[in-house]
C-alpha atoms as a PDB file:
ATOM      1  CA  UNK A   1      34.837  29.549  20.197  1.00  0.00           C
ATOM      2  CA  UNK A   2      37.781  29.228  22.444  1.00  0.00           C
ATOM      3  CA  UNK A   3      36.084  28.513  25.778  1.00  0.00           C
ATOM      4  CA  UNK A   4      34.401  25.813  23.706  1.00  0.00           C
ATOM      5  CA  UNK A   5      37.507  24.195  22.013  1.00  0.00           C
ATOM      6  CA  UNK A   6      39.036  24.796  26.022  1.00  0.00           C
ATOM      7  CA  UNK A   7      36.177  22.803  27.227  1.00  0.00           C
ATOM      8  CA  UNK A   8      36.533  20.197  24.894  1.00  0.00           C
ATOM      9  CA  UNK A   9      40.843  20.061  25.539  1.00  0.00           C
ATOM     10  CA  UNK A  10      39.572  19.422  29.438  1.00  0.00           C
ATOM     11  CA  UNK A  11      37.693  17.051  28.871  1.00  0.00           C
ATOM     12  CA  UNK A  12      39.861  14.759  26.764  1.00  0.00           C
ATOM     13  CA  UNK A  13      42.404  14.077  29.588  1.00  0.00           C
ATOM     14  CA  UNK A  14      39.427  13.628  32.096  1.00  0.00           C
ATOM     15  CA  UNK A  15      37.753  10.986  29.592  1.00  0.00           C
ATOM     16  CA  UNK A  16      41.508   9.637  29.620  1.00  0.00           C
ATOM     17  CA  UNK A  17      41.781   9.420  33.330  1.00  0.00           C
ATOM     18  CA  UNK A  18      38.345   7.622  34.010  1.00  0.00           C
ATOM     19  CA  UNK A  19      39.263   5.354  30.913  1.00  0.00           C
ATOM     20  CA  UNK A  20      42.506   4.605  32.473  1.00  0.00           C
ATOM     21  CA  UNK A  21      40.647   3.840  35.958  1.00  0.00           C
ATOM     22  CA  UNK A  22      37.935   2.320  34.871  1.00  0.00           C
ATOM     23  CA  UNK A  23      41.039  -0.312  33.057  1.00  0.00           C
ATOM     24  CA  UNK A  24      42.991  -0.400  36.467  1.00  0.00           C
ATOM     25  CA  UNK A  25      39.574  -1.564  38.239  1.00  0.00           C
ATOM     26  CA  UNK A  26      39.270  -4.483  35.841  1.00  0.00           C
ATOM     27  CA  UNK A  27      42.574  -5.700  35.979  1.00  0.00           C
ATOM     28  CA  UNK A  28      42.664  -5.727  40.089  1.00  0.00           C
ATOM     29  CA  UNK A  29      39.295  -7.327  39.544  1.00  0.00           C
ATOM     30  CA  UNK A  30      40.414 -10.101  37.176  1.00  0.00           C
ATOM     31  CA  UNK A  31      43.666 -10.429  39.198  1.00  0.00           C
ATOM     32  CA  UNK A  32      42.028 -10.347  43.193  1.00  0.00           C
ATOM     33  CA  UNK A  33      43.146 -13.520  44.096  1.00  0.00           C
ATOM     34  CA  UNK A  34      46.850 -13.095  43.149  1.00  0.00           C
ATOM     35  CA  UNK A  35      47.185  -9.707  45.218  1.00  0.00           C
ATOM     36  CA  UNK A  36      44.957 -11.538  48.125  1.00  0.00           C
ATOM     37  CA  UNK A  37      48.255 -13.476  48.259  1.00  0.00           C
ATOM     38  CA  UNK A  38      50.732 -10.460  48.252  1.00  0.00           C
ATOM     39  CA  UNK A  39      49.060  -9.128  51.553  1.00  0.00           C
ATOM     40  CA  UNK A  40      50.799 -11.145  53.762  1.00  0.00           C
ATOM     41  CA  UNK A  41      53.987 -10.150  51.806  1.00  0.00           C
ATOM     42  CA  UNK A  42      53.421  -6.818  51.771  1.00  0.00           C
ATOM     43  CA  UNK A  43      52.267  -6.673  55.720  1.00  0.00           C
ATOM     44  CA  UNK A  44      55.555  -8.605  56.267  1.00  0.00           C
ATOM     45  CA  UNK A  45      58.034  -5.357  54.688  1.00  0.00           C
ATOM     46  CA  UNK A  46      55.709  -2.675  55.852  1.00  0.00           C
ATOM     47  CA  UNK A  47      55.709  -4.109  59.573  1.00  0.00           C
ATOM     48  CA  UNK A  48      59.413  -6.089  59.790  1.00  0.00           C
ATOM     49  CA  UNK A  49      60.716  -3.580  57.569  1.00  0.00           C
ATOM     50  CA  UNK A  50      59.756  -0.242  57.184  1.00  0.00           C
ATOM     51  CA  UNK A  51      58.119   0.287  60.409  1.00  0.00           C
ATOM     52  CA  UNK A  52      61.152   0.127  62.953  1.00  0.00           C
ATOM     53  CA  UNK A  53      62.953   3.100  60.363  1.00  0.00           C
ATOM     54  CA  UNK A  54      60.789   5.250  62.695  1.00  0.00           C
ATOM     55  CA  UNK A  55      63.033   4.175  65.172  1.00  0.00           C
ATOM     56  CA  UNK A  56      66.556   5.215  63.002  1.00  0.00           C
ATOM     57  CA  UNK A  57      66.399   8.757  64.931  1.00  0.00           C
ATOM     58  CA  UNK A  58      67.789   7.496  68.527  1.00  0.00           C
ATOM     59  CA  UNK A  59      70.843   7.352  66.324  1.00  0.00           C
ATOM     60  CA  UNK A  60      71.372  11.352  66.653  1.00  0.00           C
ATOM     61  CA  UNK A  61      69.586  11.168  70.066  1.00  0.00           C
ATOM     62  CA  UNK A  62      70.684  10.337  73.200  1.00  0.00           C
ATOM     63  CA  UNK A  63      67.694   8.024  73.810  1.00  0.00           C
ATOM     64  CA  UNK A  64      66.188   7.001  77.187  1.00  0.00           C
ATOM     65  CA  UNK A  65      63.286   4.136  77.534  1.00  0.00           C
ATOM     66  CA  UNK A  66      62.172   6.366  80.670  1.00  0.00           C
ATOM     67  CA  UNK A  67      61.863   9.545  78.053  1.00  0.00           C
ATOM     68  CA  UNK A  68      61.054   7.670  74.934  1.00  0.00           C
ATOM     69  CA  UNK A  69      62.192   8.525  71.482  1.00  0.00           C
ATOM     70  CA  UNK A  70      60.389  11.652  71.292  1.00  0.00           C
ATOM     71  CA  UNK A  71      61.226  13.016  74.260  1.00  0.00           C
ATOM     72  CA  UNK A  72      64.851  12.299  74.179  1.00  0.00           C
ATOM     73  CA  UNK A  73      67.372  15.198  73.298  1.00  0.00           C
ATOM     74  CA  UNK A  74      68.724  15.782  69.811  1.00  0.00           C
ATOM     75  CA  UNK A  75      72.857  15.070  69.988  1.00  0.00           C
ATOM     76  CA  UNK A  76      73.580  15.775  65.997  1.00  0.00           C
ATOM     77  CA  UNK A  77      76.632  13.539  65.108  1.00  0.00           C
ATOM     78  CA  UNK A  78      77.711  12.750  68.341  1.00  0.00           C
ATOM     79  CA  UNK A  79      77.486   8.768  68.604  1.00  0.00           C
ATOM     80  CA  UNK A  80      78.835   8.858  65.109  1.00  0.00           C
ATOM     81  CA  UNK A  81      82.315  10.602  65.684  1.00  0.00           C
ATOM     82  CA  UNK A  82      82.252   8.394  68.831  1.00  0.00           C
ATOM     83  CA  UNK A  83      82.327   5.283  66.534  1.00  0.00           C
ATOM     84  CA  UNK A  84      84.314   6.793  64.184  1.00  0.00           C
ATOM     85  CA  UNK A  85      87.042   7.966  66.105  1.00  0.00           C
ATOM     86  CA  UNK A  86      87.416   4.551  68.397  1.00  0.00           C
ATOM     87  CA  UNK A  87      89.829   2.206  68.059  1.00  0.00           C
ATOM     88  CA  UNK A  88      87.490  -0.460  67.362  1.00  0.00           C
ATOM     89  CA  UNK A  89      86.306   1.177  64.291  1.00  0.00           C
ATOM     90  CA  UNK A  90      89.039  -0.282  62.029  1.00  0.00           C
ATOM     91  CA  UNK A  91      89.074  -3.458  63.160  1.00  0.00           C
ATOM     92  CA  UNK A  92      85.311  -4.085  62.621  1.00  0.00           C
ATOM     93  CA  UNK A  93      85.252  -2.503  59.350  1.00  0.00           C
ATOM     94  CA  UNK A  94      88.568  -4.968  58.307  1.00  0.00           C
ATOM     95  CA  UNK A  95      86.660  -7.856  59.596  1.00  0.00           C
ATOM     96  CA  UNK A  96      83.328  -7.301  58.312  1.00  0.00           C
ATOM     97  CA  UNK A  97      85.003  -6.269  54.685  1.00  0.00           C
ATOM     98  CA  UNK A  98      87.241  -8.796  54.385  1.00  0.00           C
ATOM     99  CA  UNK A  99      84.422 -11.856  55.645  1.00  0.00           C
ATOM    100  CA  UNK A 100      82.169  -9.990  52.879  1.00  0.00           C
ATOM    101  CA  UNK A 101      84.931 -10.147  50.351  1.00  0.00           C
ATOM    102  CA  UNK A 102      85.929 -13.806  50.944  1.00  0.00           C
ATOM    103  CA  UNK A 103      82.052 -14.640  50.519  1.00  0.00           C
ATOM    104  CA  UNK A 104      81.816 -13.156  47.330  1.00  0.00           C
ATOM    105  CA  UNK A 105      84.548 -14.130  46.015  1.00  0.00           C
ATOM    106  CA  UNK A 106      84.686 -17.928  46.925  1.00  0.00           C
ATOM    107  CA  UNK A 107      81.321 -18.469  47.755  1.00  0.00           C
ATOM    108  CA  UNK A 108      79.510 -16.452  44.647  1.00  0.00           C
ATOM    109  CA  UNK A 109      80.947 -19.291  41.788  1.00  0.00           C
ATOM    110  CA  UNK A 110      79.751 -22.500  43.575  1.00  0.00           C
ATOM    111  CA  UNK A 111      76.347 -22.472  42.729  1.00  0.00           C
ATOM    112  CA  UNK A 112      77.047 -21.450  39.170  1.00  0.00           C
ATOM    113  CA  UNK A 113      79.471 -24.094  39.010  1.00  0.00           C
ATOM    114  CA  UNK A 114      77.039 -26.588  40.723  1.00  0.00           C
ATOM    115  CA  UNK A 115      73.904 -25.744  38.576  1.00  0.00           C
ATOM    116  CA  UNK A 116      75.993 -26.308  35.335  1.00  0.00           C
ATOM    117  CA  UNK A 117      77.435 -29.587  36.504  1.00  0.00           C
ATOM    118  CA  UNK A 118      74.534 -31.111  37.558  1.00  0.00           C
ATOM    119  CA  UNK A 119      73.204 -29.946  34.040  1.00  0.00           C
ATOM    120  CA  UNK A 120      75.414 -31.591  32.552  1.00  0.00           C
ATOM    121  CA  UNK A 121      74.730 -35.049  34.316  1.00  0.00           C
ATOM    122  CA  UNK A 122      72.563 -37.591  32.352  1.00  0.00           C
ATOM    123  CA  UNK A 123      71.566 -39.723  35.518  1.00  0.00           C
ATOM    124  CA  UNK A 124      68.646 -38.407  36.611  1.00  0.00           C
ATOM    125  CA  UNK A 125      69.067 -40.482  40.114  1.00  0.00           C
ATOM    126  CA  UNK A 126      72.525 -39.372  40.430  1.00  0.00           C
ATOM    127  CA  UNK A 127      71.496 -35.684  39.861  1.00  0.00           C
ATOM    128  CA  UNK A 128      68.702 -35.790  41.953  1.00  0.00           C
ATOM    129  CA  UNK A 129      70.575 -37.247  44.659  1.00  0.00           C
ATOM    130  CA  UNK A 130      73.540 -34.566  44.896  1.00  0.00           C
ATOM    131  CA  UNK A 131      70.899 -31.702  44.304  1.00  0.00           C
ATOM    132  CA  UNK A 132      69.054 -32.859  47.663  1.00  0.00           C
ATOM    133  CA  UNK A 133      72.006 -33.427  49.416  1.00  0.00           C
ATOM    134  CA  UNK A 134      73.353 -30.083  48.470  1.00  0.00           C
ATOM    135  CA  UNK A 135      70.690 -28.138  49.857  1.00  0.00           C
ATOM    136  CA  UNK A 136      69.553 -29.602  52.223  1.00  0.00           C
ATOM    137  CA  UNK A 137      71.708 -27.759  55.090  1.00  0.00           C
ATOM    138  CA  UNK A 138      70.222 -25.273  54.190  1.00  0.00           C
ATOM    139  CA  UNK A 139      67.022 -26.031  56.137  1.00  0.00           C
ATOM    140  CA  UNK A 140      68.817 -26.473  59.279  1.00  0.00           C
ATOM    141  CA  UNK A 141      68.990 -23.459  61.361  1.00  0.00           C
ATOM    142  CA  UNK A 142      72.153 -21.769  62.524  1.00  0.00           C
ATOM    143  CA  UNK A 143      72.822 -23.085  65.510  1.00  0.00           C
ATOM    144  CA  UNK A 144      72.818 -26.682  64.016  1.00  0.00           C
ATOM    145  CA  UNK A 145      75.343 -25.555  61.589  1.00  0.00           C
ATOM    146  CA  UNK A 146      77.368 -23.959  64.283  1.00  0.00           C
ATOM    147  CA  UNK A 147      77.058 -26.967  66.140  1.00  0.00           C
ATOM    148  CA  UNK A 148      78.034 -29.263  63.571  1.00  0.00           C
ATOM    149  CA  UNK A 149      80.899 -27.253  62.620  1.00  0.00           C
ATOM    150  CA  UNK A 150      82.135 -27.134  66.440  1.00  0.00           C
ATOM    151  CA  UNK A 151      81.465 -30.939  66.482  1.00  0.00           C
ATOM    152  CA  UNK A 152      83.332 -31.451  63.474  1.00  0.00           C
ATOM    153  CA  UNK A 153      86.462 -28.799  64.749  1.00  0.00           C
ATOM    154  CA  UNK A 154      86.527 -30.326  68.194  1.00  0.00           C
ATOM    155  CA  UNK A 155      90.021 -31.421  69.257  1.00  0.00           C
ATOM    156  CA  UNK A 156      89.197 -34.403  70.538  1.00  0.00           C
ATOM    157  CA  UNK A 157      86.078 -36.224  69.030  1.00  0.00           C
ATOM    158  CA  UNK A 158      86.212 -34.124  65.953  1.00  0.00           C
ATOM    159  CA  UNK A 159      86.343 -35.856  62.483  1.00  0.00           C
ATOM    160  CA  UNK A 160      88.730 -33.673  61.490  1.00  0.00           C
ATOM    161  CA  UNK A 161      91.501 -33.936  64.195  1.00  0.00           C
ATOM    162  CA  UNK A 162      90.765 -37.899  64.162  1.00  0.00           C
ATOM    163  CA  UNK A 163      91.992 -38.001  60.278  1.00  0.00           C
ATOM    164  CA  UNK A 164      95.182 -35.801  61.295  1.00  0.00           C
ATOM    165  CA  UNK A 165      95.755 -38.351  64.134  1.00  0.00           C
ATOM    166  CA  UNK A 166      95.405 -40.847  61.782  1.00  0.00           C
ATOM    167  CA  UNK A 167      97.466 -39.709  59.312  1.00  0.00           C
ATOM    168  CA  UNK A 168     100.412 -38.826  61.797  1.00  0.00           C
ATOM    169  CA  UNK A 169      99.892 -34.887  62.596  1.00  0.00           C
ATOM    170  CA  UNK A 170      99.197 -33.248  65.887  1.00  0.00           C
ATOM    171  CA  UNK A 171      95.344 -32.622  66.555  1.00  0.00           C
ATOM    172  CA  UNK A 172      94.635 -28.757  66.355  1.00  0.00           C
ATOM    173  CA  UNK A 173      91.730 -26.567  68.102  1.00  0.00           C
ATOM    174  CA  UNK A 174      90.838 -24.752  65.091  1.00  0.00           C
ATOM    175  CA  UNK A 175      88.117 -22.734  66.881  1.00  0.00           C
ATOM    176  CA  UNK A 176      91.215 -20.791  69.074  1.00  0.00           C
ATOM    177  CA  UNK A 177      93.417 -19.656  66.299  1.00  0.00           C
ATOM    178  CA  UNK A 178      92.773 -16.725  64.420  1.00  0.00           C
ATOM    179  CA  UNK A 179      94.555 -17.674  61.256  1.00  0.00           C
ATOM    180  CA  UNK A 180      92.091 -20.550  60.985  1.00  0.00           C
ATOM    181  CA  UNK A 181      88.484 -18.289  61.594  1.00  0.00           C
ATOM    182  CA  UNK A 182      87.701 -16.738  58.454  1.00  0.00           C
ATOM    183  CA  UNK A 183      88.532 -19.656  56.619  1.00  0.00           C
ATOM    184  CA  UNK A 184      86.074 -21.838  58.845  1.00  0.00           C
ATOM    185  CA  UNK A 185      83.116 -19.358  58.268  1.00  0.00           C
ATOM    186  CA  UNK A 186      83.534 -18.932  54.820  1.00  0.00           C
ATOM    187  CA  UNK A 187      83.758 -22.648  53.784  1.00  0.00           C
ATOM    188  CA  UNK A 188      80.898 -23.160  56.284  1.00  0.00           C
ATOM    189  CA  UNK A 189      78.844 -20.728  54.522  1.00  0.00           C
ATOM    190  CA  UNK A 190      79.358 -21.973  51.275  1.00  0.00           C
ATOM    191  CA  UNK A 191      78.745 -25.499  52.122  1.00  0.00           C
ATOM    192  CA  UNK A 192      75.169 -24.104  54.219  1.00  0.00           C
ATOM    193  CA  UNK A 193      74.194 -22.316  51.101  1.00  0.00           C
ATOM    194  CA  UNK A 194      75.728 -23.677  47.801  1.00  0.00           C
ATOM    195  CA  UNK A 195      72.820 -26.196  46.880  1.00  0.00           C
ATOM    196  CA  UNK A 196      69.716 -23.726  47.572  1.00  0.00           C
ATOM    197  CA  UNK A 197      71.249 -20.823  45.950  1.00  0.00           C
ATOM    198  CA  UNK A 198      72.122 -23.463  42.606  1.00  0.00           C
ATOM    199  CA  UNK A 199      68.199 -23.483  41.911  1.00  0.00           C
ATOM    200  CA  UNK A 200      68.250 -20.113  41.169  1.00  0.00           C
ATOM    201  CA  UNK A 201      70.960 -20.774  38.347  1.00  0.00           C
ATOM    202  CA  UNK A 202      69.242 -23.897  37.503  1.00  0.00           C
ATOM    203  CA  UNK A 203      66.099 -22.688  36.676  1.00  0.00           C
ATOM    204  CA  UNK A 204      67.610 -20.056  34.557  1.00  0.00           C
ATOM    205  CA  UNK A 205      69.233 -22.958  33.070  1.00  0.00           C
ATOM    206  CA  UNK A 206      65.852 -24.605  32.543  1.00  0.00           C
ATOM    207  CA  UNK A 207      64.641 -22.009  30.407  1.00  0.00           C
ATOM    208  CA  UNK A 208      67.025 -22.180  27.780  1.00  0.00           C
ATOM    209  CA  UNK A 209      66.022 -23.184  24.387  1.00  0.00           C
ATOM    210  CA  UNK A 210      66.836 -27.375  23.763  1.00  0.00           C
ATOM    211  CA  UNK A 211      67.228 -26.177  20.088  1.00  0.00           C
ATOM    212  CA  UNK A 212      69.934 -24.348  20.362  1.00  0.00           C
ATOM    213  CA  UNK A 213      71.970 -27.392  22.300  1.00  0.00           C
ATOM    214  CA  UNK A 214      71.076 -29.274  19.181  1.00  0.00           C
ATOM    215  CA  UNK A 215      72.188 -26.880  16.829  1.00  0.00           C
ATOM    216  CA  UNK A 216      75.333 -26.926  18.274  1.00  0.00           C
ATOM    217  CA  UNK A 217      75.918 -30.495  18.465  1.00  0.00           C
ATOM    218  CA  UNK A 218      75.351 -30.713  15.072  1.00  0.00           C
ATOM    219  CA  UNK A 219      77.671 -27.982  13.948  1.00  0.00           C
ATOM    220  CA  UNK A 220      80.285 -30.711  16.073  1.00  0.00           C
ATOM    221  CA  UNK A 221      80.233 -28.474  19.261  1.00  0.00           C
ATOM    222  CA  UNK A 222      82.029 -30.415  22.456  1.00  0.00           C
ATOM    223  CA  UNK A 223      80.152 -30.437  25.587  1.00  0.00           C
ATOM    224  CA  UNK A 224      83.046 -27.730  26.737  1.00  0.00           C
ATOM    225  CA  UNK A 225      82.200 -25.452  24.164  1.00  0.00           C
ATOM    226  CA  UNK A 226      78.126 -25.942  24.703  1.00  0.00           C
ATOM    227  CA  UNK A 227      78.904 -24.663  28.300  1.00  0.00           C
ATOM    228  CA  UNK A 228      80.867 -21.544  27.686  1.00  0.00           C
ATOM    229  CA  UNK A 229      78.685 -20.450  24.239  1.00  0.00           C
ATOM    230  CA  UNK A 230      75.540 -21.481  25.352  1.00  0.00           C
ATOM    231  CA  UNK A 231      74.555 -22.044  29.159  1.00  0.00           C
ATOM    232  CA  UNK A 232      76.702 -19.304  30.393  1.00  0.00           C
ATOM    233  CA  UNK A 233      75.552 -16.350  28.122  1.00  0.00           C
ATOM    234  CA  UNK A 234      72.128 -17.790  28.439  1.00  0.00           C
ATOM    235  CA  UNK A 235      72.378 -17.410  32.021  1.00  0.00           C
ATOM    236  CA  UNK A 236      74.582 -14.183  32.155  1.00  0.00           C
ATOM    237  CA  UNK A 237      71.567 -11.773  33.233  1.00  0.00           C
ATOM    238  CA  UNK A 238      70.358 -14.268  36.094  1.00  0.00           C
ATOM    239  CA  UNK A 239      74.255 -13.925  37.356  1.00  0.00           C
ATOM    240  CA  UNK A 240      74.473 -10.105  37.264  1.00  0.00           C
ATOM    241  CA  UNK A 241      71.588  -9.602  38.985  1.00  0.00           C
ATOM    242  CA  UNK A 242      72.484 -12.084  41.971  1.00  0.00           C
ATOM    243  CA  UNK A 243      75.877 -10.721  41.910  1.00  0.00           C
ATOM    244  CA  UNK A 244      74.591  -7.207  42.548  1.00  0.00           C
ATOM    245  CA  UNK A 245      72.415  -8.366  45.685  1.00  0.00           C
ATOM    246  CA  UNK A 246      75.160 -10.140  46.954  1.00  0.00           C
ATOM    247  CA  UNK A 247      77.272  -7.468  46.832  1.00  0.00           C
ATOM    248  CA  UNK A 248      74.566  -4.682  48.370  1.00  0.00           C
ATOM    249  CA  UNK A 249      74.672  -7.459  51.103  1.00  0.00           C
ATOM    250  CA  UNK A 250      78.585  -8.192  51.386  1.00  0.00           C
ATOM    251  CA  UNK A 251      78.783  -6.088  54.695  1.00  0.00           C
ATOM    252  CA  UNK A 252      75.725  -7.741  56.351  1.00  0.00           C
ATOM    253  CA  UNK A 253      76.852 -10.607  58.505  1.00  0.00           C
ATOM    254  CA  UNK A 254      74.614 -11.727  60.305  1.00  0.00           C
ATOM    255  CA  UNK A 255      75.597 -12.036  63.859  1.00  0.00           C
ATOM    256  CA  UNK A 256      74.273 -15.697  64.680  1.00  0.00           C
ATOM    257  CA  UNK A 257      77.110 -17.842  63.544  1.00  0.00           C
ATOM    258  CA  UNK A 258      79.684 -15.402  64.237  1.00  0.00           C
ATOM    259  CA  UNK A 259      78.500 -15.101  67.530  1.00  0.00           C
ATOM    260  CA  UNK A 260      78.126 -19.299  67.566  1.00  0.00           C
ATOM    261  CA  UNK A 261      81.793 -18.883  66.518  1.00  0.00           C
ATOM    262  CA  UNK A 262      83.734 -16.510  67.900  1.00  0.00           C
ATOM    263  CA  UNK A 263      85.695 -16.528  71.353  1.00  0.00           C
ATOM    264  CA  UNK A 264      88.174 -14.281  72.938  1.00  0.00           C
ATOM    265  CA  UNK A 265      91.090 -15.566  71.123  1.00  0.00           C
ATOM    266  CA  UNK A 266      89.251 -14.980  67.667  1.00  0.00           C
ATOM    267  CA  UNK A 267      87.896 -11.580  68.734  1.00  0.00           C
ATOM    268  CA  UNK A 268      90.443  -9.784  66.432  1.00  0.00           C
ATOM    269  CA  UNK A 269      89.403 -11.887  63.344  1.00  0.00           C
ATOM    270  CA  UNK A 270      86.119 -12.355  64.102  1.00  0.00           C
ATOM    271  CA  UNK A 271      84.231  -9.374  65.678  1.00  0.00           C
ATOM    272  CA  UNK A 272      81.789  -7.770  63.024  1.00  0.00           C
ATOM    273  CA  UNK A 273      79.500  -4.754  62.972  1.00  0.00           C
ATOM    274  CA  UNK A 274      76.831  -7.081  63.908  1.00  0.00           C
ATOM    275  CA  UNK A 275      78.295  -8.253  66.840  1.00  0.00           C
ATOM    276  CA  UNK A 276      79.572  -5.121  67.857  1.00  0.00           C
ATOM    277  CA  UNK A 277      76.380  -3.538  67.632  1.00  0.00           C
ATOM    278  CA  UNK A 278      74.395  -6.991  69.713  1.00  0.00           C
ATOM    279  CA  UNK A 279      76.891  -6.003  72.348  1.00  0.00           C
ATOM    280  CA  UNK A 280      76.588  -2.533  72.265  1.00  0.00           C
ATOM    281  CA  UNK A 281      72.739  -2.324  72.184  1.00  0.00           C
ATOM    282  CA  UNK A 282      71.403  -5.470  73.909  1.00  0.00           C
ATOM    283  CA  UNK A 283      74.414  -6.487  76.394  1.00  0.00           C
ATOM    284  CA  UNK A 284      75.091  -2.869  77.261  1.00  0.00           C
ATOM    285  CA  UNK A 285      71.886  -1.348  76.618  1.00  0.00           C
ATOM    286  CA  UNK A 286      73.381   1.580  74.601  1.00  0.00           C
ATOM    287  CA  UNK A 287      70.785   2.259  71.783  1.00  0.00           C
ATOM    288  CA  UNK A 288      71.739   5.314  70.885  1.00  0.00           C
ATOM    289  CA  UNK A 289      75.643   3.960  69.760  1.00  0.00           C
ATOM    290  CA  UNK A 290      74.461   0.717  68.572  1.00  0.00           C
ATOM    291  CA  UNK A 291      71.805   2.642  65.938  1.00  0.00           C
ATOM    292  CA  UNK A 292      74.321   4.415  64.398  1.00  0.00           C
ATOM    293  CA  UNK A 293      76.752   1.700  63.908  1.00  0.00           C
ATOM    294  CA  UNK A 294      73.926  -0.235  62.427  1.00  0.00           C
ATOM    295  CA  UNK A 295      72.799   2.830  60.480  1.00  0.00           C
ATOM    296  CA  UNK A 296      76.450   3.379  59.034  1.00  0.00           C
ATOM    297  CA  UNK A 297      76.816  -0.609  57.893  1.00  0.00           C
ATOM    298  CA  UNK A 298      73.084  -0.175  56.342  1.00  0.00           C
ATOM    299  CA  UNK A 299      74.290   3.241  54.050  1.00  0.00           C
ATOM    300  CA  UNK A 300      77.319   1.325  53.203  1.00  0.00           C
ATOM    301  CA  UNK A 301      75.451  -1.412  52.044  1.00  0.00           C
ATOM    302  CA  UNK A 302      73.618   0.756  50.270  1.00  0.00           C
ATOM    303  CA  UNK A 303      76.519   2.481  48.696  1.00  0.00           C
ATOM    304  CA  UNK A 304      77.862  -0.875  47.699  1.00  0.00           C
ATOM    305  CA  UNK A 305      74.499  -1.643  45.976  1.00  0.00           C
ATOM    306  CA  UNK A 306      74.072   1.303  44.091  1.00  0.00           C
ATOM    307  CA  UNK A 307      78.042   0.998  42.974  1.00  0.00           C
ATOM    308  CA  UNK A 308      77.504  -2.405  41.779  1.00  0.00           C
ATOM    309  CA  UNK A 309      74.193  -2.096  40.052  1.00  0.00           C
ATOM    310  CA  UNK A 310      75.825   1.484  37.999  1.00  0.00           C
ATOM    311  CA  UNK A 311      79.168  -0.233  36.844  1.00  0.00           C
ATOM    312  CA  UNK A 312      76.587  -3.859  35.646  1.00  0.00           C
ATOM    313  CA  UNK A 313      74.935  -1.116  33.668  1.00  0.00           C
ATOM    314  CA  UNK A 314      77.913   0.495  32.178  1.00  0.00           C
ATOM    315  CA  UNK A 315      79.942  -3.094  31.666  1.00  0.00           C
ATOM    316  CA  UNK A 316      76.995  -5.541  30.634  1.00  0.00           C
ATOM    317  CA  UNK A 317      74.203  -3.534  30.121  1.00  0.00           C
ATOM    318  CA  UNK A 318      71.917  -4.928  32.569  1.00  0.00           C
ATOM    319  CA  UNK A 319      70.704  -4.350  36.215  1.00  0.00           C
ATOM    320  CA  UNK A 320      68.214  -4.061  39.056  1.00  0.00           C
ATOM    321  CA  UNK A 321      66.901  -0.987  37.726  1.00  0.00           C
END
């Protein structure tokens, strides 16, 4: 009697398991053409970005393309307490945290603040006008923005030193001085980026119930009030969640427009992990050093991410996972 009733406890979670498959099966079936379109996705992470963390060991190697990474010898910590203990170590980290900072802070309420004004606009070809014109620099690449903003900054055909002249005030090479750097590739970012990030917040806008806009409009709410009771709560979760990525990616700038950027006289504003490690690694060929740098910015990224997403649990209840 018990090796029967054991027999017949077996088989349950068996029957349960091929039930369960025989479900999965169907749904990839009825759903093939929606994953045909994830391969390329999928091919794109697992080649562009899990593939080279094979290569994250030359970091506590001192690697040789003549030995390969294999081959090279183990050297622990050693590039690491190099990094750590130069003098340049401060500096980047003070650049790269502070051109973060200055991007979250300035440039993380401008699309928010551009996807509820243009909300709020009733003429549809005034709105649709800004909203292209607002992202559209975003399609150009990097180097056109660089070179538009060098263009712009020039002192002696740029727009900007032609309205000081005009106005009466000496012409200024903005590009030289280091008091003016951070402020220049901040408010270029923003202006690059501002319009495509506001379709995130405006389709979260989009979804939000008309009814409860005419609710409140008859209760006698102001336009004013509709904003902060209705669009912003509405919208809260879409905002956590991009604030989180944006801070997991604070310490990633990207080298391109710094590098567009930056000179000599700026180096002390300007230089970033990124550019440290482009100098390190392709200028000086010195793998080995510039993986680790690159490694530590990545685990502080990480650390920033994980930070942000546990205190958007704890505060508004909500986060990437």
């Amino acid at each position: 009697m018990a090796s029967a009733g054991t027999k017949t406890n077996n088989a349950r979670p068996r029957a349960g398991f091929a039930k369960r498959t025989t479900a999965a099966f169907q749904r990839i079936k009825r759903d093939r053409q929606l994953l045909i379109l994830l391969i390329p996705c999928l091919l794109f992470y697992l080649i562009f970005r899990y593939g080279p963390l094979y290569g994250m060991i030359i970091a506590f190697k001192d690697y040789s393309v003549f030995t390969g990474i294999l081959e090279s010898d183990w050297v622990g910590l050693k590039h690491f307490e190099k990094f750590f203990g130069s003098a340049d170590f401060w500096m980047l980290f003070k650049n790269t945290l502070l051109l973060g900072v200055y991007n979250l802070i300035f440039g993380f309420p401008f699309p928010i603040i551009l996807a509820i004004l243009l909300n709020e606009v009733r003429i549809k070809w005034f709105k649709k006008s800004v909203q292209t014109l607002s992202y559209l620099p975003s399609f150009l690449s990097v180097v056109i923005i660089s070179s538009m903003i060098i263009d712009f900054l020039s002192p002696n055909q740029g727009i900007l030193n032609q309205l000081l002249a005009s106005l009466g005030f000496e012409k200024k090479y903005f590009l030289i001085d280091p008091n003016w750097f951070r402020t220049i590739y901040v408010s270029s970012d923003i202006w690059a980026n501002v319009g495509y990030e506001a379709i995130i917040y405006m389709a979260a806008i989009a979804g939000i119930s008309p009814s409860l806009y005419e609710a409140a409009k008859v209760d006698g709410a102001k336009r004013r009030h509709m904003i902060f009771r209705i669009t912003i709560p509405a919208i809260m979760p879409t905002i956590i969640i991009m604030f989180i990525l944006k801070t997991g990616s604070m310490l990633r700038i990207g080298y391109e427009k710094v590098l567009l950027l930056y000179n000599p006289m700026t180096y002390e504003v300007a230089d970033v992990f990124s550019t440290y490690v482009y100098r390190k690694g392709l200028l000086e060929a010195n793998y080995s050093y510039a993986t680790a740098v690159g490694l530590f910015e990545a685990l502080v990224a990480m650390i920033l991410l994980l930070s942000s997403n546990y205190l958007s649990k704890r505060l508004g209840g909500s986060g990437l996972w």
